[in-house]
N, C-alpha and C. Protein backbone atom coordinates (compact mmCIF):
# COMPACT_ATOMS: atom_id res chain seq x y z
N UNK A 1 125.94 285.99 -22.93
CA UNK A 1 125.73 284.61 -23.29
C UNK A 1 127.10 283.99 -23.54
N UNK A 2 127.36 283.18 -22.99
CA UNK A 2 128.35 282.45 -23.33
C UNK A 2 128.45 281.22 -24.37
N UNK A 3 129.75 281.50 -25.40
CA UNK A 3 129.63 280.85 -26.55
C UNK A 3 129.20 279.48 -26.53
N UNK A 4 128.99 278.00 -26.70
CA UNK A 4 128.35 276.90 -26.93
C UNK A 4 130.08 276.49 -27.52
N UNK A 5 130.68 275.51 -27.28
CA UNK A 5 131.92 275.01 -27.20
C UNK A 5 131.68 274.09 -28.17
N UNK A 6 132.37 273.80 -29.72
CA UNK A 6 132.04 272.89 -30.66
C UNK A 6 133.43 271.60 -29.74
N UNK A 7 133.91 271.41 -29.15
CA UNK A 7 134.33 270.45 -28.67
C UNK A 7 134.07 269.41 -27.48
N UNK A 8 133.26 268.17 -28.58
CA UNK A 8 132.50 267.31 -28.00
C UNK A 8 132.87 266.86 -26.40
N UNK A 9 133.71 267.09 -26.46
CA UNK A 9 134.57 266.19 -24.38
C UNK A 9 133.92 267.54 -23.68
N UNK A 10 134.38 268.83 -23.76
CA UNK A 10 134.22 269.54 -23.19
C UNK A 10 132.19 269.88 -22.71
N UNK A 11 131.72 269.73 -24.22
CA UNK A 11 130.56 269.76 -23.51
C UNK A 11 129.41 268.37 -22.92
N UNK A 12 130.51 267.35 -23.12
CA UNK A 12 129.83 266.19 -21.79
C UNK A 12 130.52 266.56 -20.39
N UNK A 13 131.70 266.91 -20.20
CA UNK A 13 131.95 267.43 -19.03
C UNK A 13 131.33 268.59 -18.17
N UNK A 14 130.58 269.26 -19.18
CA UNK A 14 129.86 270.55 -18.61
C UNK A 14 128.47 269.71 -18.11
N UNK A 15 128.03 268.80 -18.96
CA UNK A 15 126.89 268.04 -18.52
C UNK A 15 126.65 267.29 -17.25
N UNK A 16 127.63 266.61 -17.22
CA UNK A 16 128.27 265.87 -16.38
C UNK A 16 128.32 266.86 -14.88
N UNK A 17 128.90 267.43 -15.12
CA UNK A 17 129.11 268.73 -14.04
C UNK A 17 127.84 269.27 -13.93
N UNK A 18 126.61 269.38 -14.32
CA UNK A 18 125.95 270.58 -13.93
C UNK A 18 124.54 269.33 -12.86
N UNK A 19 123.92 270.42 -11.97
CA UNK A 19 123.17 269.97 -10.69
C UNK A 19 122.32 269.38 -11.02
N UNK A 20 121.49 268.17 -10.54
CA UNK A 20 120.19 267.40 -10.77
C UNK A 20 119.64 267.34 -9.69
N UNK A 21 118.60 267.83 -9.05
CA UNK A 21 118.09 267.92 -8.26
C UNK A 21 117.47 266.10 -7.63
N UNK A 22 117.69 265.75 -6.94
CA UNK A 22 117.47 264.78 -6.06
C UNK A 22 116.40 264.45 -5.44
N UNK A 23 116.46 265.19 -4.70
CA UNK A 23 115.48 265.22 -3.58
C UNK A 23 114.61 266.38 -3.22
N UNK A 24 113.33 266.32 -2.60
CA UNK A 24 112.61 267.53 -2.26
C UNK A 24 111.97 267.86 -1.02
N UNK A 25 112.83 268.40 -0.15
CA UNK A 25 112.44 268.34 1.58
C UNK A 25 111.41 269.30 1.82
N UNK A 26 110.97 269.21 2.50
CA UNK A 26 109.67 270.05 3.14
C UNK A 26 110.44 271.06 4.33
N UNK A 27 111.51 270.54 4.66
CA UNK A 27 112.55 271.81 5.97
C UNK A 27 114.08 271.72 5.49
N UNK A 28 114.58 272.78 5.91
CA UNK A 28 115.76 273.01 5.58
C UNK A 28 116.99 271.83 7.06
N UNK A 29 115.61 271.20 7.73
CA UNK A 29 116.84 270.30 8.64
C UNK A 29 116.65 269.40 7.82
N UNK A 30 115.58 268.41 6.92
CA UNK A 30 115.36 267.70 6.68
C UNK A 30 116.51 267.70 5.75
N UNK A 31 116.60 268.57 4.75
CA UNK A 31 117.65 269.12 3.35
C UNK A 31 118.85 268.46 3.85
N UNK A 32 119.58 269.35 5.30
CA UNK A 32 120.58 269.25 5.67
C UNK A 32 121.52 267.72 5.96
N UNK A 33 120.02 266.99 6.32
CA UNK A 33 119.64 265.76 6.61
C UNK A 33 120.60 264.78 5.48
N UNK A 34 119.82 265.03 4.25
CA UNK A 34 119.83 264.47 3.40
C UNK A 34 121.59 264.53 2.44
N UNK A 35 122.07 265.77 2.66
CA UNK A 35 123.10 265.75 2.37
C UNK A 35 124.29 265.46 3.32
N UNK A 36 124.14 265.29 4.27
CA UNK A 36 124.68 264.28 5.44
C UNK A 36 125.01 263.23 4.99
N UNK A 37 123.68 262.26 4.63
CA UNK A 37 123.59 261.04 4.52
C UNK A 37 124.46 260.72 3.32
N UNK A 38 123.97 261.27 2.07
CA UNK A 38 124.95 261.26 0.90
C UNK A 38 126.39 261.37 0.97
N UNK A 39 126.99 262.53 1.68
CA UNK A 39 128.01 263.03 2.17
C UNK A 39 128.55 261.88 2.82
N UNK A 40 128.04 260.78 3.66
CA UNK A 40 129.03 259.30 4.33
C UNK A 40 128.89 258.41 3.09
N UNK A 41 128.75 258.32 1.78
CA UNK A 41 128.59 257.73 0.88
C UNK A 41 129.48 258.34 -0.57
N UNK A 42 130.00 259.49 0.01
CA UNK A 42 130.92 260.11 -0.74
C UNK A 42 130.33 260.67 -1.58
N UNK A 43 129.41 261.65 -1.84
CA UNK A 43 128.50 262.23 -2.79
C UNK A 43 128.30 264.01 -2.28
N UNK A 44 128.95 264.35 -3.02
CA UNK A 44 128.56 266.18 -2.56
C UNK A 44 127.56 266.74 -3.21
N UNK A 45 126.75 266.82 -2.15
CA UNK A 45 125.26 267.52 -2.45
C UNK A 45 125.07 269.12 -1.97
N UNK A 46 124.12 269.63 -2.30
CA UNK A 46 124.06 271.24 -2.35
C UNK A 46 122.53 271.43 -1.98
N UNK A 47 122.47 272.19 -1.22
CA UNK A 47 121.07 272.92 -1.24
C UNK A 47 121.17 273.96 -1.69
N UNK A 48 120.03 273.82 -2.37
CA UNK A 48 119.95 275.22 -3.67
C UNK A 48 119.70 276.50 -2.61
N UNK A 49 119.85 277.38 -2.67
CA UNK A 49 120.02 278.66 -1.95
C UNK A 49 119.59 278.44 -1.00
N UNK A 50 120.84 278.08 0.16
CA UNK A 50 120.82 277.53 1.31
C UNK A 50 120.05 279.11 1.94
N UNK A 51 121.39 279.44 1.58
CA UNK A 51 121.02 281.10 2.13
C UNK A 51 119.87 281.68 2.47
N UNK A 52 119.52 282.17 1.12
CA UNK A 52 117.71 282.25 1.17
C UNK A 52 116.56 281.88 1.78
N UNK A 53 117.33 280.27 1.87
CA UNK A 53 115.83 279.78 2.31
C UNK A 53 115.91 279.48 3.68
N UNK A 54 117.21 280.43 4.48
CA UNK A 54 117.35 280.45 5.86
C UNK A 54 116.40 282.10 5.92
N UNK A 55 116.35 283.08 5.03
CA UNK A 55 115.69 283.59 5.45
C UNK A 55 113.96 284.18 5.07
N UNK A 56 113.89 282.71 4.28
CA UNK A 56 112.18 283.02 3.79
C UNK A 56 111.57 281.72 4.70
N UNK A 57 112.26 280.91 5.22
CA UNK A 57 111.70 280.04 6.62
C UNK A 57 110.43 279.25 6.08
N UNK A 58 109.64 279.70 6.65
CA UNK A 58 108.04 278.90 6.34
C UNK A 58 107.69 279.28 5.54
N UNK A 59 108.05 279.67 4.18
CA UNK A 59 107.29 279.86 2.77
C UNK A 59 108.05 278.83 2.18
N UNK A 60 108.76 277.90 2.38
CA UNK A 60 109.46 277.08 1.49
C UNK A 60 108.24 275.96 0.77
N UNK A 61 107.38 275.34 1.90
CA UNK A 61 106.48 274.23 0.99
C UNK A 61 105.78 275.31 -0.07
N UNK A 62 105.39 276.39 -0.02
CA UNK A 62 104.46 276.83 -0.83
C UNK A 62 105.10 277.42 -1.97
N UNK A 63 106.49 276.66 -1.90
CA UNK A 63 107.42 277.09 -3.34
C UNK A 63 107.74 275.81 -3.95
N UNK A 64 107.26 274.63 -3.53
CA UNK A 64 107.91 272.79 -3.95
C UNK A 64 108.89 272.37 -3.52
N UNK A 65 109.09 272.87 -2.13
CA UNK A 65 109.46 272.43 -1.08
C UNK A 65 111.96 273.04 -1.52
N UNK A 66 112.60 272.05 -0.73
CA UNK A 66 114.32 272.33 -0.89
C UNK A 66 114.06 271.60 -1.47
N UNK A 67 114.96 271.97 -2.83
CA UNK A 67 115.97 270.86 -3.75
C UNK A 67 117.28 270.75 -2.82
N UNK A 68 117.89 269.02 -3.15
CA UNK A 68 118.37 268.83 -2.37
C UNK A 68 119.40 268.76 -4.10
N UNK A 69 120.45 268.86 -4.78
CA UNK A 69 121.24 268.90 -5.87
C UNK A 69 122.77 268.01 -5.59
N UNK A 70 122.89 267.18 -6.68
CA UNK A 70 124.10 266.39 -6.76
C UNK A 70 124.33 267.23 -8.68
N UNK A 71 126.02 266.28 -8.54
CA UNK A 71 125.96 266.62 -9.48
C UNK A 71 125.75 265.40 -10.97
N UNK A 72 125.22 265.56 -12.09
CA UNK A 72 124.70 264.81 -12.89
C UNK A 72 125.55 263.35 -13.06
N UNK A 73 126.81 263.53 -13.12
CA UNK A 73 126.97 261.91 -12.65
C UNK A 73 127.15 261.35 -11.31
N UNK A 74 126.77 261.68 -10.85
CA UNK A 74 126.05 261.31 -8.73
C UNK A 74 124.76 261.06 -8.85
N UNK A 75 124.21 261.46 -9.81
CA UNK A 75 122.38 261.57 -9.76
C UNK A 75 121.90 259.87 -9.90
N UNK A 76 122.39 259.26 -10.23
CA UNK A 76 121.96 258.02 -10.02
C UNK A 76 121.88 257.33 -8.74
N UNK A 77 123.55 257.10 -8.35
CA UNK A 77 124.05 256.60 -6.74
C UNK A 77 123.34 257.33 -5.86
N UNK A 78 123.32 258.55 -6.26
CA UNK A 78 122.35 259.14 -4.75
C UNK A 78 120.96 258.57 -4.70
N UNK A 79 120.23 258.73 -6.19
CA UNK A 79 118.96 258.37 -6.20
C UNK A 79 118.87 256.58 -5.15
N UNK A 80 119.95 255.71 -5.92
CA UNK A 80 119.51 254.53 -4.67
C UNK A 80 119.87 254.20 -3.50
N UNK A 81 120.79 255.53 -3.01
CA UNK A 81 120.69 255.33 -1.71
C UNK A 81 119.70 256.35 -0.93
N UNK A 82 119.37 257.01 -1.31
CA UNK A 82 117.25 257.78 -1.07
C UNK A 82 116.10 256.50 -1.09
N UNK A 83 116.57 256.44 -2.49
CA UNK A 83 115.65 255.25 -2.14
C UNK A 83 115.42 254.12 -1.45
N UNK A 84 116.81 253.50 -0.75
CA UNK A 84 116.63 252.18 0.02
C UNK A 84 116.38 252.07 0.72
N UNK A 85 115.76 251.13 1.25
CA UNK A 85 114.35 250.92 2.49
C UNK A 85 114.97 249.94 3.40
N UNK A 86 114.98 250.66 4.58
CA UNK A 86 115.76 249.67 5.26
C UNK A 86 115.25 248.37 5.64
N UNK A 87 115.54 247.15 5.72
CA UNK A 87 115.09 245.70 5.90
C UNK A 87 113.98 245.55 7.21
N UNK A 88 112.78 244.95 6.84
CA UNK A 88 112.00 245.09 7.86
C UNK A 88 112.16 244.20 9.22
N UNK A 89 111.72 244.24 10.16
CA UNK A 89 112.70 243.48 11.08
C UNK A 89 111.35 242.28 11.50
N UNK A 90 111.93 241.11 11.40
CA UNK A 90 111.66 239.91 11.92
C UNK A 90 110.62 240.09 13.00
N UNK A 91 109.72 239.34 13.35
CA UNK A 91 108.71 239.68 14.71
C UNK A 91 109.81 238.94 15.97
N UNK A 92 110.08 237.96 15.20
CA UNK A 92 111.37 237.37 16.31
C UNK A 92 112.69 238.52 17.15
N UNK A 93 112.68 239.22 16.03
CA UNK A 93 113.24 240.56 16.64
C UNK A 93 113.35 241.55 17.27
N UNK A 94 111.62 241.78 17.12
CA UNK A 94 110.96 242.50 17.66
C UNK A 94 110.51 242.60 18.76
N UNK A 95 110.63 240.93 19.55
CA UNK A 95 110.00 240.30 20.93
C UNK A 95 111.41 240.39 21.64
């Protein structure tokens, strides 16, 4: 166990630093996908045991699917660029 640090900076920086899971893909392209996208937005994301879940394949939905992980101060910015919906297009546009 590692000791618990009575110096307040140090343990918002550990906070700060540690993974928040994002997103939850159903495939490991989708995952890959996703940290792409973040990645042109300047955000380093992680799939949680990439490794692994290259070799348990099709058991991933029946585990709650890839976490897709930023780190806790990214967890916001990533969240709204996941979330933004791209602008629907005009019927004038469409013709």
């Amino acid at each position: 166990m590692d000791p618990v640090s009575s110096n307040p900076d140090e343990a918002s920086a550990e906070t700060m630093l540690s993974a928040t899971a994002v997103a939850y893909c159903s495939t490991l392209n989708e995952a890959q996908i996703v940290v792409s996208l973040l990645a042109s937005f300047g955000i380093e994301a992680t799939i949680e045991a990439e490794n692994y879940l290259r070799m348990i394949g099709s058991m991933v939905p029946s585990y709650g699917g890839i976490r897709v992980q930023v780190r806790q101060v990214d967890a916001e910015a990533a969240m709204e660029i996941l979330n933004e919906t791209p602008p629907n297009a005009s019927e004038d546009e469409l013709k």
